[in-house]
Protein backbone atom coordinates (compact mmCIF):
# COMPACT_ATOMS: atom_id res chain seq x y z
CA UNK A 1 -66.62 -6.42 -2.52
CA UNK A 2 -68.52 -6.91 -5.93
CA UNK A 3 -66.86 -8.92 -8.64
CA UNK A 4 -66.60 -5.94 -10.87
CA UNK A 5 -65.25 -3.67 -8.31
CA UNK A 6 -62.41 -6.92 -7.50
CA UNK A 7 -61.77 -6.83 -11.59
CA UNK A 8 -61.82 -2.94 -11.75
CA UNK A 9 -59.02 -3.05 -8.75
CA UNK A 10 -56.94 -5.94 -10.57
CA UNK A 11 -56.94 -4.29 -13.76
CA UNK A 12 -55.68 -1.51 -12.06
CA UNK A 13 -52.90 -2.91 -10.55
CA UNK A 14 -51.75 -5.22 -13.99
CA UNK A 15 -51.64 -1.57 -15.47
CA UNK A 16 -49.43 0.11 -12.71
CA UNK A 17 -47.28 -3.11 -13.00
CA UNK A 18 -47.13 -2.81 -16.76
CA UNK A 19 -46.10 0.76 -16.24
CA UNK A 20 -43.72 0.20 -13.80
CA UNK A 21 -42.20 -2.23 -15.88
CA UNK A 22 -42.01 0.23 -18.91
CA UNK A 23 -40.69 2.48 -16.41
CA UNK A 24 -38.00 0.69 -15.22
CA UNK A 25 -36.34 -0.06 -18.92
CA UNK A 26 -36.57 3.90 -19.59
CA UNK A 27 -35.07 5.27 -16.31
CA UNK A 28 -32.47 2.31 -15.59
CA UNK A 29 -29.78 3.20 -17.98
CA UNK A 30 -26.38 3.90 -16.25
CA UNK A 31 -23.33 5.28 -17.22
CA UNK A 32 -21.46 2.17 -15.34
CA UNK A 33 -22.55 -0.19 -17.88
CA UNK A 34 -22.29 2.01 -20.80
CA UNK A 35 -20.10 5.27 -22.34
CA UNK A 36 -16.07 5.37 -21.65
CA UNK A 37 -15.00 3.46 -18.26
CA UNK A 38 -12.23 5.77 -17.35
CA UNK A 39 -15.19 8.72 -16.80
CA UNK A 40 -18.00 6.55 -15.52
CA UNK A 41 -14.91 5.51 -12.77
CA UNK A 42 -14.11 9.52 -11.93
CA UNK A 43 -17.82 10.20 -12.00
CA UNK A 44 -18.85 8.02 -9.78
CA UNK A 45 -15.71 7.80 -7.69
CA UNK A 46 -15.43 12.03 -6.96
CA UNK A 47 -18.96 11.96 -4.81
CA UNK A 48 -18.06 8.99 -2.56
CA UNK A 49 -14.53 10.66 -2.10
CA UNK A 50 -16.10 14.05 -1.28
CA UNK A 51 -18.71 11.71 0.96
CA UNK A 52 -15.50 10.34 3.51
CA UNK A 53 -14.07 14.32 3.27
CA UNK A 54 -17.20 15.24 4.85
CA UNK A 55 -17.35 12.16 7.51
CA UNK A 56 -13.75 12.79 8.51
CA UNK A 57 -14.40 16.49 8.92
CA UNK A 58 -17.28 16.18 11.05
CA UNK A 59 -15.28 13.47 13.27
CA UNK A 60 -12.27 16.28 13.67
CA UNK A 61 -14.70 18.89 14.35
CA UNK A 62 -16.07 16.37 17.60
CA UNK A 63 -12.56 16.24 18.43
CA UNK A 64 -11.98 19.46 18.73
CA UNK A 65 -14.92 20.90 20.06
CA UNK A 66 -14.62 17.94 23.25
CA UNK A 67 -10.80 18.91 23.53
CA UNK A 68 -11.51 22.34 23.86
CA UNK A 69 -14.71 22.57 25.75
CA UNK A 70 -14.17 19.60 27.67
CA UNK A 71 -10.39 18.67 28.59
CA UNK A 72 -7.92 15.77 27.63
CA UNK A 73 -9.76 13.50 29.50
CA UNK A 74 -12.85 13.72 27.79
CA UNK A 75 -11.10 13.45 24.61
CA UNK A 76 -9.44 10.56 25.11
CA UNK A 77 -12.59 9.14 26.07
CA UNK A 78 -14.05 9.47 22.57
CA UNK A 79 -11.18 8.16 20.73
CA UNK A 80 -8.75 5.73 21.43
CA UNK A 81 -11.03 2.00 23.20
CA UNK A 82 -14.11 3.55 22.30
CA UNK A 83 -13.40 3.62 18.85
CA UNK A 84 -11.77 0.32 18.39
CA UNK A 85 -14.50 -1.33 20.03
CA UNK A 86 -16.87 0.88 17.80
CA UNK A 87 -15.10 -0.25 14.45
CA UNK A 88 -14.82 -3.54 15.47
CA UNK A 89 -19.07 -4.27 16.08
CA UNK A 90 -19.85 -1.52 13.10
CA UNK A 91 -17.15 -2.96 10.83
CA UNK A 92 -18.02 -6.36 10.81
CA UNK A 93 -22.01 -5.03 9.99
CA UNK A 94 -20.66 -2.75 7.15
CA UNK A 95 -19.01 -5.65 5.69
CA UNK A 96 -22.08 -7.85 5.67
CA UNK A 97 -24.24 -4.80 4.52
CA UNK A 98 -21.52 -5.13 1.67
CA UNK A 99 -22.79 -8.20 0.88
CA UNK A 100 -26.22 -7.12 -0.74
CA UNK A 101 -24.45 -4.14 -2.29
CA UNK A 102 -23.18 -6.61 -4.23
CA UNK A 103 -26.29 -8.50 -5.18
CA UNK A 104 -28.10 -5.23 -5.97
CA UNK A 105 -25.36 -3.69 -8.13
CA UNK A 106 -25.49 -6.87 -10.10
CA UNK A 107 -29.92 -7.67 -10.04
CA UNK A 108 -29.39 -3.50 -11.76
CA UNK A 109 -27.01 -4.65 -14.37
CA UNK A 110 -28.63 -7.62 -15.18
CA UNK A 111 -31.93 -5.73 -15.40
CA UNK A 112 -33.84 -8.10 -12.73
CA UNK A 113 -36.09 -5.57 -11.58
CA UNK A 114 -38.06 -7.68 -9.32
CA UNK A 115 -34.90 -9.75 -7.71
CA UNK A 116 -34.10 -6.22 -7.58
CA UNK A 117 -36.85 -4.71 -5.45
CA UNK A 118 -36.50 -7.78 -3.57
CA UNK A 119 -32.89 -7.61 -2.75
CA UNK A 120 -33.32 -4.12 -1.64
CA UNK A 121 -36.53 -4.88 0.80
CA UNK A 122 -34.44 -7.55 2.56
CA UNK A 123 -31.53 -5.58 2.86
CA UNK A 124 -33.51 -3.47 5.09
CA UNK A 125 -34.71 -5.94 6.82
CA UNK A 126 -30.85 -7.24 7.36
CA UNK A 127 -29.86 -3.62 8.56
CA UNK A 128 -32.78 -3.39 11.05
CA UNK A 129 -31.44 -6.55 12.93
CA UNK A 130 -27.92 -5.76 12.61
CA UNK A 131 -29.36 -2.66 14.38
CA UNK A 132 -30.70 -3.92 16.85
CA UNK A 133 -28.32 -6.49 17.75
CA UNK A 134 -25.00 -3.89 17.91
CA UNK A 135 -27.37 -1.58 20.22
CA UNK A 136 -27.98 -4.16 22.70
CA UNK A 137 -24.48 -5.62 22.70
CA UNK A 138 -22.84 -2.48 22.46
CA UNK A 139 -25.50 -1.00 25.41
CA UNK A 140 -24.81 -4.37 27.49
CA UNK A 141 -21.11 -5.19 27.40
CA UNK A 142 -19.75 -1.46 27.22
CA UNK A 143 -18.14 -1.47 30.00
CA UNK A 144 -16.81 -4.56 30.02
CA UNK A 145 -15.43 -4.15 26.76
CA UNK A 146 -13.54 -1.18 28.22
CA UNK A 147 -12.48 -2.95 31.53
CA UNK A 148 -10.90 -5.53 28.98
CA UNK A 149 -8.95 -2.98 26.95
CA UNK A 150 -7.76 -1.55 30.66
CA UNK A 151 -9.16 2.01 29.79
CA UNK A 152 -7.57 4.30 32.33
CA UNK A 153 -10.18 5.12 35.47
CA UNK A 154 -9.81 8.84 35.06
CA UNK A 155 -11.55 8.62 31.80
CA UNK A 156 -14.09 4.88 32.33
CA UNK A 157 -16.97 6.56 33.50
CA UNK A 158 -16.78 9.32 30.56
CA UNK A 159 -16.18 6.56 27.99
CA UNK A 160 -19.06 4.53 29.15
CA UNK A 161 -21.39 7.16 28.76
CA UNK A 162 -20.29 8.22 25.46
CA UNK A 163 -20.58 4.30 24.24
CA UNK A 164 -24.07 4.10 25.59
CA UNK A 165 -25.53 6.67 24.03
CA UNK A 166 -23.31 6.12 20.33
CA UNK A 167 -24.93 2.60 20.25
CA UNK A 168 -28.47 3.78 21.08
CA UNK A 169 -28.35 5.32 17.73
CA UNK A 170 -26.96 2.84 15.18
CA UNK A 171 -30.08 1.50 13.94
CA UNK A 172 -30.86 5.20 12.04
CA UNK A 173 -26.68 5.14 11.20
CA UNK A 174 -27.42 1.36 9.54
CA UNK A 175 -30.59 2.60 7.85
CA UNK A 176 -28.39 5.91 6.30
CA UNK A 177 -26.22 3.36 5.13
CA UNK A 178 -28.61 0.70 3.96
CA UNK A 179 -30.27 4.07 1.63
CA UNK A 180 -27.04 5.22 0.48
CA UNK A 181 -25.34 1.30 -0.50
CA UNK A 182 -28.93 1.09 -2.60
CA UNK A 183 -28.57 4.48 -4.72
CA UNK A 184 -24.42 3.69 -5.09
CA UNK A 185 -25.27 -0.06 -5.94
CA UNK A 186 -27.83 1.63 -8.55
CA UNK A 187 -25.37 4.77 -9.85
CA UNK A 188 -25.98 7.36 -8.10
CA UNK A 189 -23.32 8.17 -5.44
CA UNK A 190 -24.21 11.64 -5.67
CA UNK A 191 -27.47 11.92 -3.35
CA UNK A 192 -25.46 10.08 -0.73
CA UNK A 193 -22.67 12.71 -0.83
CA UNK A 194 -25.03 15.53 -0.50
CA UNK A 195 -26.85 14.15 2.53
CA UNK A 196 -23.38 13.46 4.41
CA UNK A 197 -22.52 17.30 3.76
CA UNK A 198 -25.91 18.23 5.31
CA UNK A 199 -25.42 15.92 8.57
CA UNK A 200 -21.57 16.89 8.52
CA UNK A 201 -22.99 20.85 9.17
CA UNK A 202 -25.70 19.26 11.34
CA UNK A 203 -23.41 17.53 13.45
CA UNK A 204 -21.11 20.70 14.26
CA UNK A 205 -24.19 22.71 15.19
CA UNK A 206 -25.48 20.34 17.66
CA UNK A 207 -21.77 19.77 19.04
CA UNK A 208 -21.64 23.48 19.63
CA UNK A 209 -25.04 23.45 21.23
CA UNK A 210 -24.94 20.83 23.26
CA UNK A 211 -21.25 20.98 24.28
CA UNK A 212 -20.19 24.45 24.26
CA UNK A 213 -23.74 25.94 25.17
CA UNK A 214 -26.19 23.44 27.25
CA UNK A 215 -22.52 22.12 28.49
CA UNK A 216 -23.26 18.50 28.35
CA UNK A 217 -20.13 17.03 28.08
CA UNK A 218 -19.74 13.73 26.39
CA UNK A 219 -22.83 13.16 25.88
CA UNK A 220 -23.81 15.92 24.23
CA UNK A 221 -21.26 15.01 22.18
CA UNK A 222 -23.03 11.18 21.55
CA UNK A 223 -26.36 12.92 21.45
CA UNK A 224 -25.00 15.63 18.30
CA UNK A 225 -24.02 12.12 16.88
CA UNK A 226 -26.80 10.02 16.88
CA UNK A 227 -29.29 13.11 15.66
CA UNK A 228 -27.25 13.73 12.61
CA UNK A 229 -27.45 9.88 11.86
CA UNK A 230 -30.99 9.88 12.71
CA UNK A 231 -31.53 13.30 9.71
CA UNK A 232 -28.94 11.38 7.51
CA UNK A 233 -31.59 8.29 7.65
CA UNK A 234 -34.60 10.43 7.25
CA UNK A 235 -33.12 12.62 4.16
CA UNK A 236 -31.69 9.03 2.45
CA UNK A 237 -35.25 7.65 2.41
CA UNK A 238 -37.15 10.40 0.86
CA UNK A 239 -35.61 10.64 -2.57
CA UNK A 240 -35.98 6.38 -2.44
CA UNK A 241 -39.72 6.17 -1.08
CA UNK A 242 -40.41 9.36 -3.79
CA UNK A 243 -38.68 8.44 -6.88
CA UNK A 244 -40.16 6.22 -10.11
CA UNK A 245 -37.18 4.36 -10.86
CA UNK A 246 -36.69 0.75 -10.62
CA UNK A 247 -35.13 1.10 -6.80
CA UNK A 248 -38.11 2.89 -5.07
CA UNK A 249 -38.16 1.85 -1.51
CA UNK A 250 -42.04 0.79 -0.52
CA UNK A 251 -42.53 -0.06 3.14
CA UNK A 252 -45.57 -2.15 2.78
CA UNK A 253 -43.20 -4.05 0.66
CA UNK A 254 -40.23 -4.60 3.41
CA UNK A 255 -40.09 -8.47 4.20
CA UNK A 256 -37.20 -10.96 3.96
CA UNK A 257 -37.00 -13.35 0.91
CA UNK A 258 -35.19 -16.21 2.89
CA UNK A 259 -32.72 -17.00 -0.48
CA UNK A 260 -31.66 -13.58 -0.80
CA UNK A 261 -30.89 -13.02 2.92
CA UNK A 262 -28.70 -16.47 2.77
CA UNK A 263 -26.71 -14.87 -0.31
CA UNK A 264 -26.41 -11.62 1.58
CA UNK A 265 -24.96 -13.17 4.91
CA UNK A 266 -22.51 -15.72 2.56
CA UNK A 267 -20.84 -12.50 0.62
CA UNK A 268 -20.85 -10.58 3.37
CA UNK A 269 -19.35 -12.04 6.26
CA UNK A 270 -15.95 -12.70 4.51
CA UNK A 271 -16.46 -8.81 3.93
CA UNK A 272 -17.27 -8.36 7.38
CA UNK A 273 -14.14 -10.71 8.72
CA UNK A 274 -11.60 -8.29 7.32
CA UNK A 275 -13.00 -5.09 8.57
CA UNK A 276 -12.28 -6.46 11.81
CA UNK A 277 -9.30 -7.99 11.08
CA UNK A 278 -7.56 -4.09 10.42
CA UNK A 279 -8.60 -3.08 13.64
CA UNK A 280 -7.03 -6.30 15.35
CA UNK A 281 -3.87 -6.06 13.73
CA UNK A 282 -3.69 -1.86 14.09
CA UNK A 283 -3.76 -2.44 17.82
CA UNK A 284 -1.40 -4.82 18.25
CA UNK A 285 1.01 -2.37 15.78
CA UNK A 286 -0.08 -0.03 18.29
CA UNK A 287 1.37 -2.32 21.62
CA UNK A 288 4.43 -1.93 19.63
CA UNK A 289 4.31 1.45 18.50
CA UNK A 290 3.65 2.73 22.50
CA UNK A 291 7.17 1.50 23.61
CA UNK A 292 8.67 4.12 21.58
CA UNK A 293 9.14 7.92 23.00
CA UNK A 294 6.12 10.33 23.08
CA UNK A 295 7.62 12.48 20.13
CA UNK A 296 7.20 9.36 18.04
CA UNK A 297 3.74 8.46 19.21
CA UNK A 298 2.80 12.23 18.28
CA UNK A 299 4.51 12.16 14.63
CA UNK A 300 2.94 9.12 14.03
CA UNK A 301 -0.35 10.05 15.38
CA UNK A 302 0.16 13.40 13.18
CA UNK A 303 0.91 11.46 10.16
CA UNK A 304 -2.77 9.52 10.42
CA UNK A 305 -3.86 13.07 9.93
CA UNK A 306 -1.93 13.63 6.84
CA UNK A 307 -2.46 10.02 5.03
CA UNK A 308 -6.32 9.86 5.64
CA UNK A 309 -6.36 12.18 2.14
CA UNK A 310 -4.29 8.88 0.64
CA UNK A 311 -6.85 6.42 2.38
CA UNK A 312 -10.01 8.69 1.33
CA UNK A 313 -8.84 8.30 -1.65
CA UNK A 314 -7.99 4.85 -2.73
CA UNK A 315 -11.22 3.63 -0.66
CA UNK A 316 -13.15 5.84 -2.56
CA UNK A 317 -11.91 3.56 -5.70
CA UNK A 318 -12.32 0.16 -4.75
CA UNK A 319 -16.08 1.35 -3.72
CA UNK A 320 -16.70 2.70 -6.85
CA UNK A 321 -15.03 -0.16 -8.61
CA UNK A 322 -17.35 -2.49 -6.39
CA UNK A 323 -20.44 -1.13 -7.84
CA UNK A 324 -18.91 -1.13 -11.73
CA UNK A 325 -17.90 -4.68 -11.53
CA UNK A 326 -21.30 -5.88 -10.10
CA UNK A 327 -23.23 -4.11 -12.47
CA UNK A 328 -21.19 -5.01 -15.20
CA UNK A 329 -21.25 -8.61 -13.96
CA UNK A 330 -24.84 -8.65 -13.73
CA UNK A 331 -25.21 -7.25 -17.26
CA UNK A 332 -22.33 -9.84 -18.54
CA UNK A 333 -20.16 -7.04 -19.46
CA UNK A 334 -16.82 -9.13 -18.26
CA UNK A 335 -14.83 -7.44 -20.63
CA UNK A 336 -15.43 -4.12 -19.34
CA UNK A 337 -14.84 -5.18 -15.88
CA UNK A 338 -11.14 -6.42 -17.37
CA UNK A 339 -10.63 -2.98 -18.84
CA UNK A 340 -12.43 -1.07 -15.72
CA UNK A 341 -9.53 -2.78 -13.56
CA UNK A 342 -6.52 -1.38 -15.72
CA UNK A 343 -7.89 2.19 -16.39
CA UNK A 344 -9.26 2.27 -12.52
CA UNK A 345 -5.40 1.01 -11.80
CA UNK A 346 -4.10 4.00 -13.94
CA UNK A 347 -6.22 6.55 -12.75
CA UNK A 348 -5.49 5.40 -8.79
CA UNK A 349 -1.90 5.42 -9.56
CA UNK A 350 -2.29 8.98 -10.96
CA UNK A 351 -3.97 9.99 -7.95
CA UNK A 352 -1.51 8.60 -6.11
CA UNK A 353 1.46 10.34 -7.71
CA UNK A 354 -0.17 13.67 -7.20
CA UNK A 355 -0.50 12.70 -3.62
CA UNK A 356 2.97 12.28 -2.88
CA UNK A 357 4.46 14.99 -4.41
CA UNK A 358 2.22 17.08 -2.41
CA UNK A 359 3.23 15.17 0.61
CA UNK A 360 6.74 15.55 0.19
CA UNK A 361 6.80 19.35 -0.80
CA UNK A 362 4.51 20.72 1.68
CA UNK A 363 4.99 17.99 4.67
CA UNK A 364 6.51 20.23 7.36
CA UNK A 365 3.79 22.93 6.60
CA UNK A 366 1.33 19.99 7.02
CA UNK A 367 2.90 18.83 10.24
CA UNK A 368 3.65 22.36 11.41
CA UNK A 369 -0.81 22.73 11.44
CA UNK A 370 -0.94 19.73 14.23
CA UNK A 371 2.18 20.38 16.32
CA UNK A 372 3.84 23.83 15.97
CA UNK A 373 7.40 24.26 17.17
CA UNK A 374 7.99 20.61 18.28
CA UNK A 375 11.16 20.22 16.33
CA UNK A 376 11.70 16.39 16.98
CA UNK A 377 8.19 15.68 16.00
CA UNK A 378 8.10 17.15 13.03
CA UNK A 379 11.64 15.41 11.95
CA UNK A 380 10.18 12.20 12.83
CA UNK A 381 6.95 12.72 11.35
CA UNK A 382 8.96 13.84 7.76
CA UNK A 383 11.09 10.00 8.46
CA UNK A 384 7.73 8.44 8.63
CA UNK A 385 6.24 10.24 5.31
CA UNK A 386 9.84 10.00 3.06
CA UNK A 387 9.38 6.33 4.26
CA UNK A 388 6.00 5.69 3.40
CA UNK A 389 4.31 7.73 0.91
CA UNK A 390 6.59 5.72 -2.10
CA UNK A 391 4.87 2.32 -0.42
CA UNK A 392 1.25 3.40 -1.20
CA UNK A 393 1.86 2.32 -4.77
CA UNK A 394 2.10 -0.85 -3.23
CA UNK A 395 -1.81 -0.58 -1.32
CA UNK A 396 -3.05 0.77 -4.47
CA UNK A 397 -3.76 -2.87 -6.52
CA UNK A 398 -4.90 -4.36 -3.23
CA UNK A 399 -8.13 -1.84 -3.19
CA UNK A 400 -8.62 -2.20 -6.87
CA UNK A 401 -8.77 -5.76 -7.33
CA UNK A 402 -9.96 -6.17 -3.98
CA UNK A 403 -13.32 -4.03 -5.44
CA UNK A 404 -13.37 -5.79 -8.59
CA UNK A 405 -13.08 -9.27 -7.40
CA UNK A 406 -15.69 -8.80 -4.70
CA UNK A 407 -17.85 -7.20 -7.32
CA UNK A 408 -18.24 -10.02 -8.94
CA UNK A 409 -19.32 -11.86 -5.39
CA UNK A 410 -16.15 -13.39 -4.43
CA UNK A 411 -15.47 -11.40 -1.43
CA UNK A 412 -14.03 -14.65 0.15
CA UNK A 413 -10.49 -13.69 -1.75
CA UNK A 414 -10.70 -10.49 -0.05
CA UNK A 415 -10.66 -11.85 3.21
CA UNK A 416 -8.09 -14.50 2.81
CA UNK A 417 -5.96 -11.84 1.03
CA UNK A 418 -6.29 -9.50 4.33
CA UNK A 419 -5.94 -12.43 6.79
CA UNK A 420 -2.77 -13.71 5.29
CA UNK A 421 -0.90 -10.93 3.28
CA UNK A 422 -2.16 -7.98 5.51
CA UNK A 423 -2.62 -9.19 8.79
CA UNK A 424 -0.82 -12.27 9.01
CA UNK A 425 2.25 -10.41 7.41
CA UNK A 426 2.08 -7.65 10.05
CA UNK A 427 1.93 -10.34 13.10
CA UNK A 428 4.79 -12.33 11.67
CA UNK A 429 7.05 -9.11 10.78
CA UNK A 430 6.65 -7.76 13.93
CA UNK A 431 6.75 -10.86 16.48
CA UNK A 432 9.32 -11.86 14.63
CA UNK A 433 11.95 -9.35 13.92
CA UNK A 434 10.58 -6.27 15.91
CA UNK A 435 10.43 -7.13 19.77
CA UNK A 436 12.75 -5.08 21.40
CA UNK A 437 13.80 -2.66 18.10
CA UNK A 438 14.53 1.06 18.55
CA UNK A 439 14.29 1.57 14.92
CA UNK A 440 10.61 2.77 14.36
CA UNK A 441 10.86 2.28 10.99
CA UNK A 442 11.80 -1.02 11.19
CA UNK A 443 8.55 -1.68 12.81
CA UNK A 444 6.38 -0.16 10.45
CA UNK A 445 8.14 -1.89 7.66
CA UNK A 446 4.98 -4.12 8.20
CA UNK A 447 2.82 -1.64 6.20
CA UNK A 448 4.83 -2.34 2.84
CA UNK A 449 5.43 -5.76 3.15
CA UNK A 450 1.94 -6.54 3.74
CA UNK A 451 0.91 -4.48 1.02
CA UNK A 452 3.46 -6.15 -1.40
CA UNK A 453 2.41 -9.70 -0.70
CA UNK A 454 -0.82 -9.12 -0.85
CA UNK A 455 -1.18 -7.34 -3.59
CA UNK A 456 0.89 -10.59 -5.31
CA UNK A 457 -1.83 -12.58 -4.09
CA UNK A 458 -4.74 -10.49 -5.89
CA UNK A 459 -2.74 -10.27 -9.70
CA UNK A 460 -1.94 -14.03 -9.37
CA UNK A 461 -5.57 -14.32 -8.26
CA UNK A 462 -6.84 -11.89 -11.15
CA UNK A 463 -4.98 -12.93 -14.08
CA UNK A 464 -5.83 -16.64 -13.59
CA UNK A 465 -9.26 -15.37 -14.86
CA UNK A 466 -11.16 -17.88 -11.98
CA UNK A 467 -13.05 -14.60 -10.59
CA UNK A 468 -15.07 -14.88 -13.67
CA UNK A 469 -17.38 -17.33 -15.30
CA UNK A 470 -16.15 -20.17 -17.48
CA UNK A 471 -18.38 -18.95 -20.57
């Protein structure tokens, strides 16, 4: 190559740089660091919200569809093991995904546009061997995993199948996720929402088709699965690898920067230790909850049904107050982060209120969808939901601080906070004063209790300001 061809070609790129740069200051504005908090929260909040709507709907329609088409004993193959020891692998890897969410919601604030494209390149890096290493574990030690849980033999080989295929499919479910953590670190929640909606119809198509018409069983089931995730990841990655904003995914650029991976792994496995704490202690509620009669087990498995809209919900805020606090962090905004926490408190508790009335008047027509005519199930489902529905006021600070504090990278008081008030709570309430009870609602007493102390933990935590820098 001539020397004025190699000058042409650097003068070229200094010029795409320099325009990129201009670019970036033009298109990187975002209603999370600037404009009233209390609609920047419902803005951004509403599409994530809509997002887990969408991803429970789709899960219910797989349930259905394998009950129907395929008997009990298919069904409980899909749910039950499987998905704890699904939650447990893919909840540990969400929660260190979380990790550079964090660092990329703040490298936006703070306007760091090249730590920025960095961050963003590594993180796919991170979710490609996260990928790879749930697929071969999960692949591997399926079975065993079951044999350990004693999953019935009537439903082993079924469950085995289903696992096998789910995990040969998690690297495109990471790389949706990856996609859609970048564009709601960044603001936009709203792209992400729109391809879940398009996978959720996806999904029940391909359910039908390869359940009800090619008759595949569970794995046509797995298959429907793992072919929505693989769309979700293709439809995530075009409006990154197209766009001219300051987060445009370039995969000649994908490589790890060693110093961001290391911050990535340290916030993210304390992230990634209490999503598989909740799953740990759930089961072991669970060991408790299976002594008590079958009416019981169905209210209470009924009652998941109806709080999942609470859960949706508050989850939905402590995401969205994730991504405000790190960009507001990163753009040393701390004041608005202390006034995002008591307006994102209000508007939660608002949400919450609306919640429960709703529960309360229209409970037995809710329970009367799921279980029609069962008298005592429906009587002990309304016990369970005139018991509990007053407590979530309790949950609601844990998610809110729990997303501001961790926006800020210190995700370690999250875990700590779910090891000890949650889950340590739970184990001590129930070994403790619960072995032997016939009072069910003595036994899931646990839920407040752990809510309330933890919840103490995160204001004493909060209002002693050491979440935030000295200056």
């Amino acid at each position: 190559m001539s020397e004025g061809l190699v000058l042409a070609v650097n003068d070229k790129r200094r010029k795409k740089h320099y325009c990129f740069s201009m670019l970036s200051k033009v298109t990187a504005k975002s209603s999370i660091t600037e404009g009233p908090i209390w609609k920047g929260i419902i803005t951004f909040m509403l599409p994530i919200m809509l997002g887990m709507f969408f991803q429970q709907l789709y899960n219910t329609v797989d349930a259905v569809v394998v009950g129907r088409y395929v008997g009990k004993e298919a069904l409980a193959a899909v749910g039950g093991g499987t998905m704890f020891f699904i939650n447990l692998l893919i909840g540990f890897c969400g929660g260190l995904a979380n990790g550079a969410a964090i660092i990329i919601s703040q490298f936006f604030g703070a306007k760091k546009w090249r730590e920025l494209s960095k961050a963003l390149h590594t993180f796919i890096v991170l979710s490609i061997i996260m990928g790879l290493a749930v697929t071969l574990v999960g692949v591997n030690f399926s079975a065993f995993a079951l044999r350990l849980i004693k999953t019935p033999p009537d439903i082993f080989t079924n469950a085995v199948t289903y696992l096998r295929i789910y995990f040969l499919g998690i690297i495109p479910m990471f790389l949706y996720n990856t996609g859609a953590s970048i564009l709601r670190a960044t603001g936009d929640s709203k792209t992400p929402f729109l391809v879940l909606v398009i996978a959720c119809f996806v999904n029940i198509f391909l359910d039908c088709l390869f359940v009800v018409g090619l008759h595949l069983g569970v794995a046509g089931v797995a298959l429907a699965t793992i072919a929505s995730e693989a769309i979700s990841m293709v439809l995530i990655f075009i409006p990154l690898t197209r766009t001219d904003k300051v987060y445009k995914v370039e995969f000649s650029r994908i490589s790890v920067n060693p110093a961001l991976l290391k911050r990535m792994v340290k916030l993210g496995v304390p992230s990634g230790i209490c999503a598989m704490m909740y799953p740990v202690s759930n089961l072991t509620l669970m060991s408790f909850i299976n002594t008590f009669p079958t009416y019981t087990i169905a209210a209470w498995t009924a009652w998941g049904k109806l709080d999942a809209l609470f859960w949706m919900s508050v989850s939905s805020m402590g995401m969205a107050l994730n991504t405000f606090s790190g960009q507001n962090f990163g753009a040393g905004k701390y004041d608005r982060i202390k006034k995002s926490t008591w307006q994102g408190l209000l508007i939660m508790n608002l949400i919450t209120l609306a919640l429960v009335v709703v529960f309360r008047l229209f409970g037995r027509f809710f329970y009367n969808l799921f279980i029609p005519g069962e008298e005592d199930v429906i009587a002990m489902g309304l016990r369970i939901l005139f018991f509990l529905t007053p407590a979530f006021f309790l949950y609601v600070p844990n998610e809110i601080f729990a997303g501001i504090i961790g926006g800020v990278g210190k995700t370690h008081i999250s875990m700590l906070a779910t090891l000890f008030g949650i889950c340590g709570t739970r184990l001590v309430w129930l070994f403790s004063f619960c072995r032997g009870t016939e009072d069910f609602l003595k036994v899931i007493t646990c839920y407040p209790l752990s809510w309330l102390i933890s919840a103490l933990f995160f204001f004493v935590y909060f209002k002693s300001g050491k979440w935030l820098p000295k200056d």
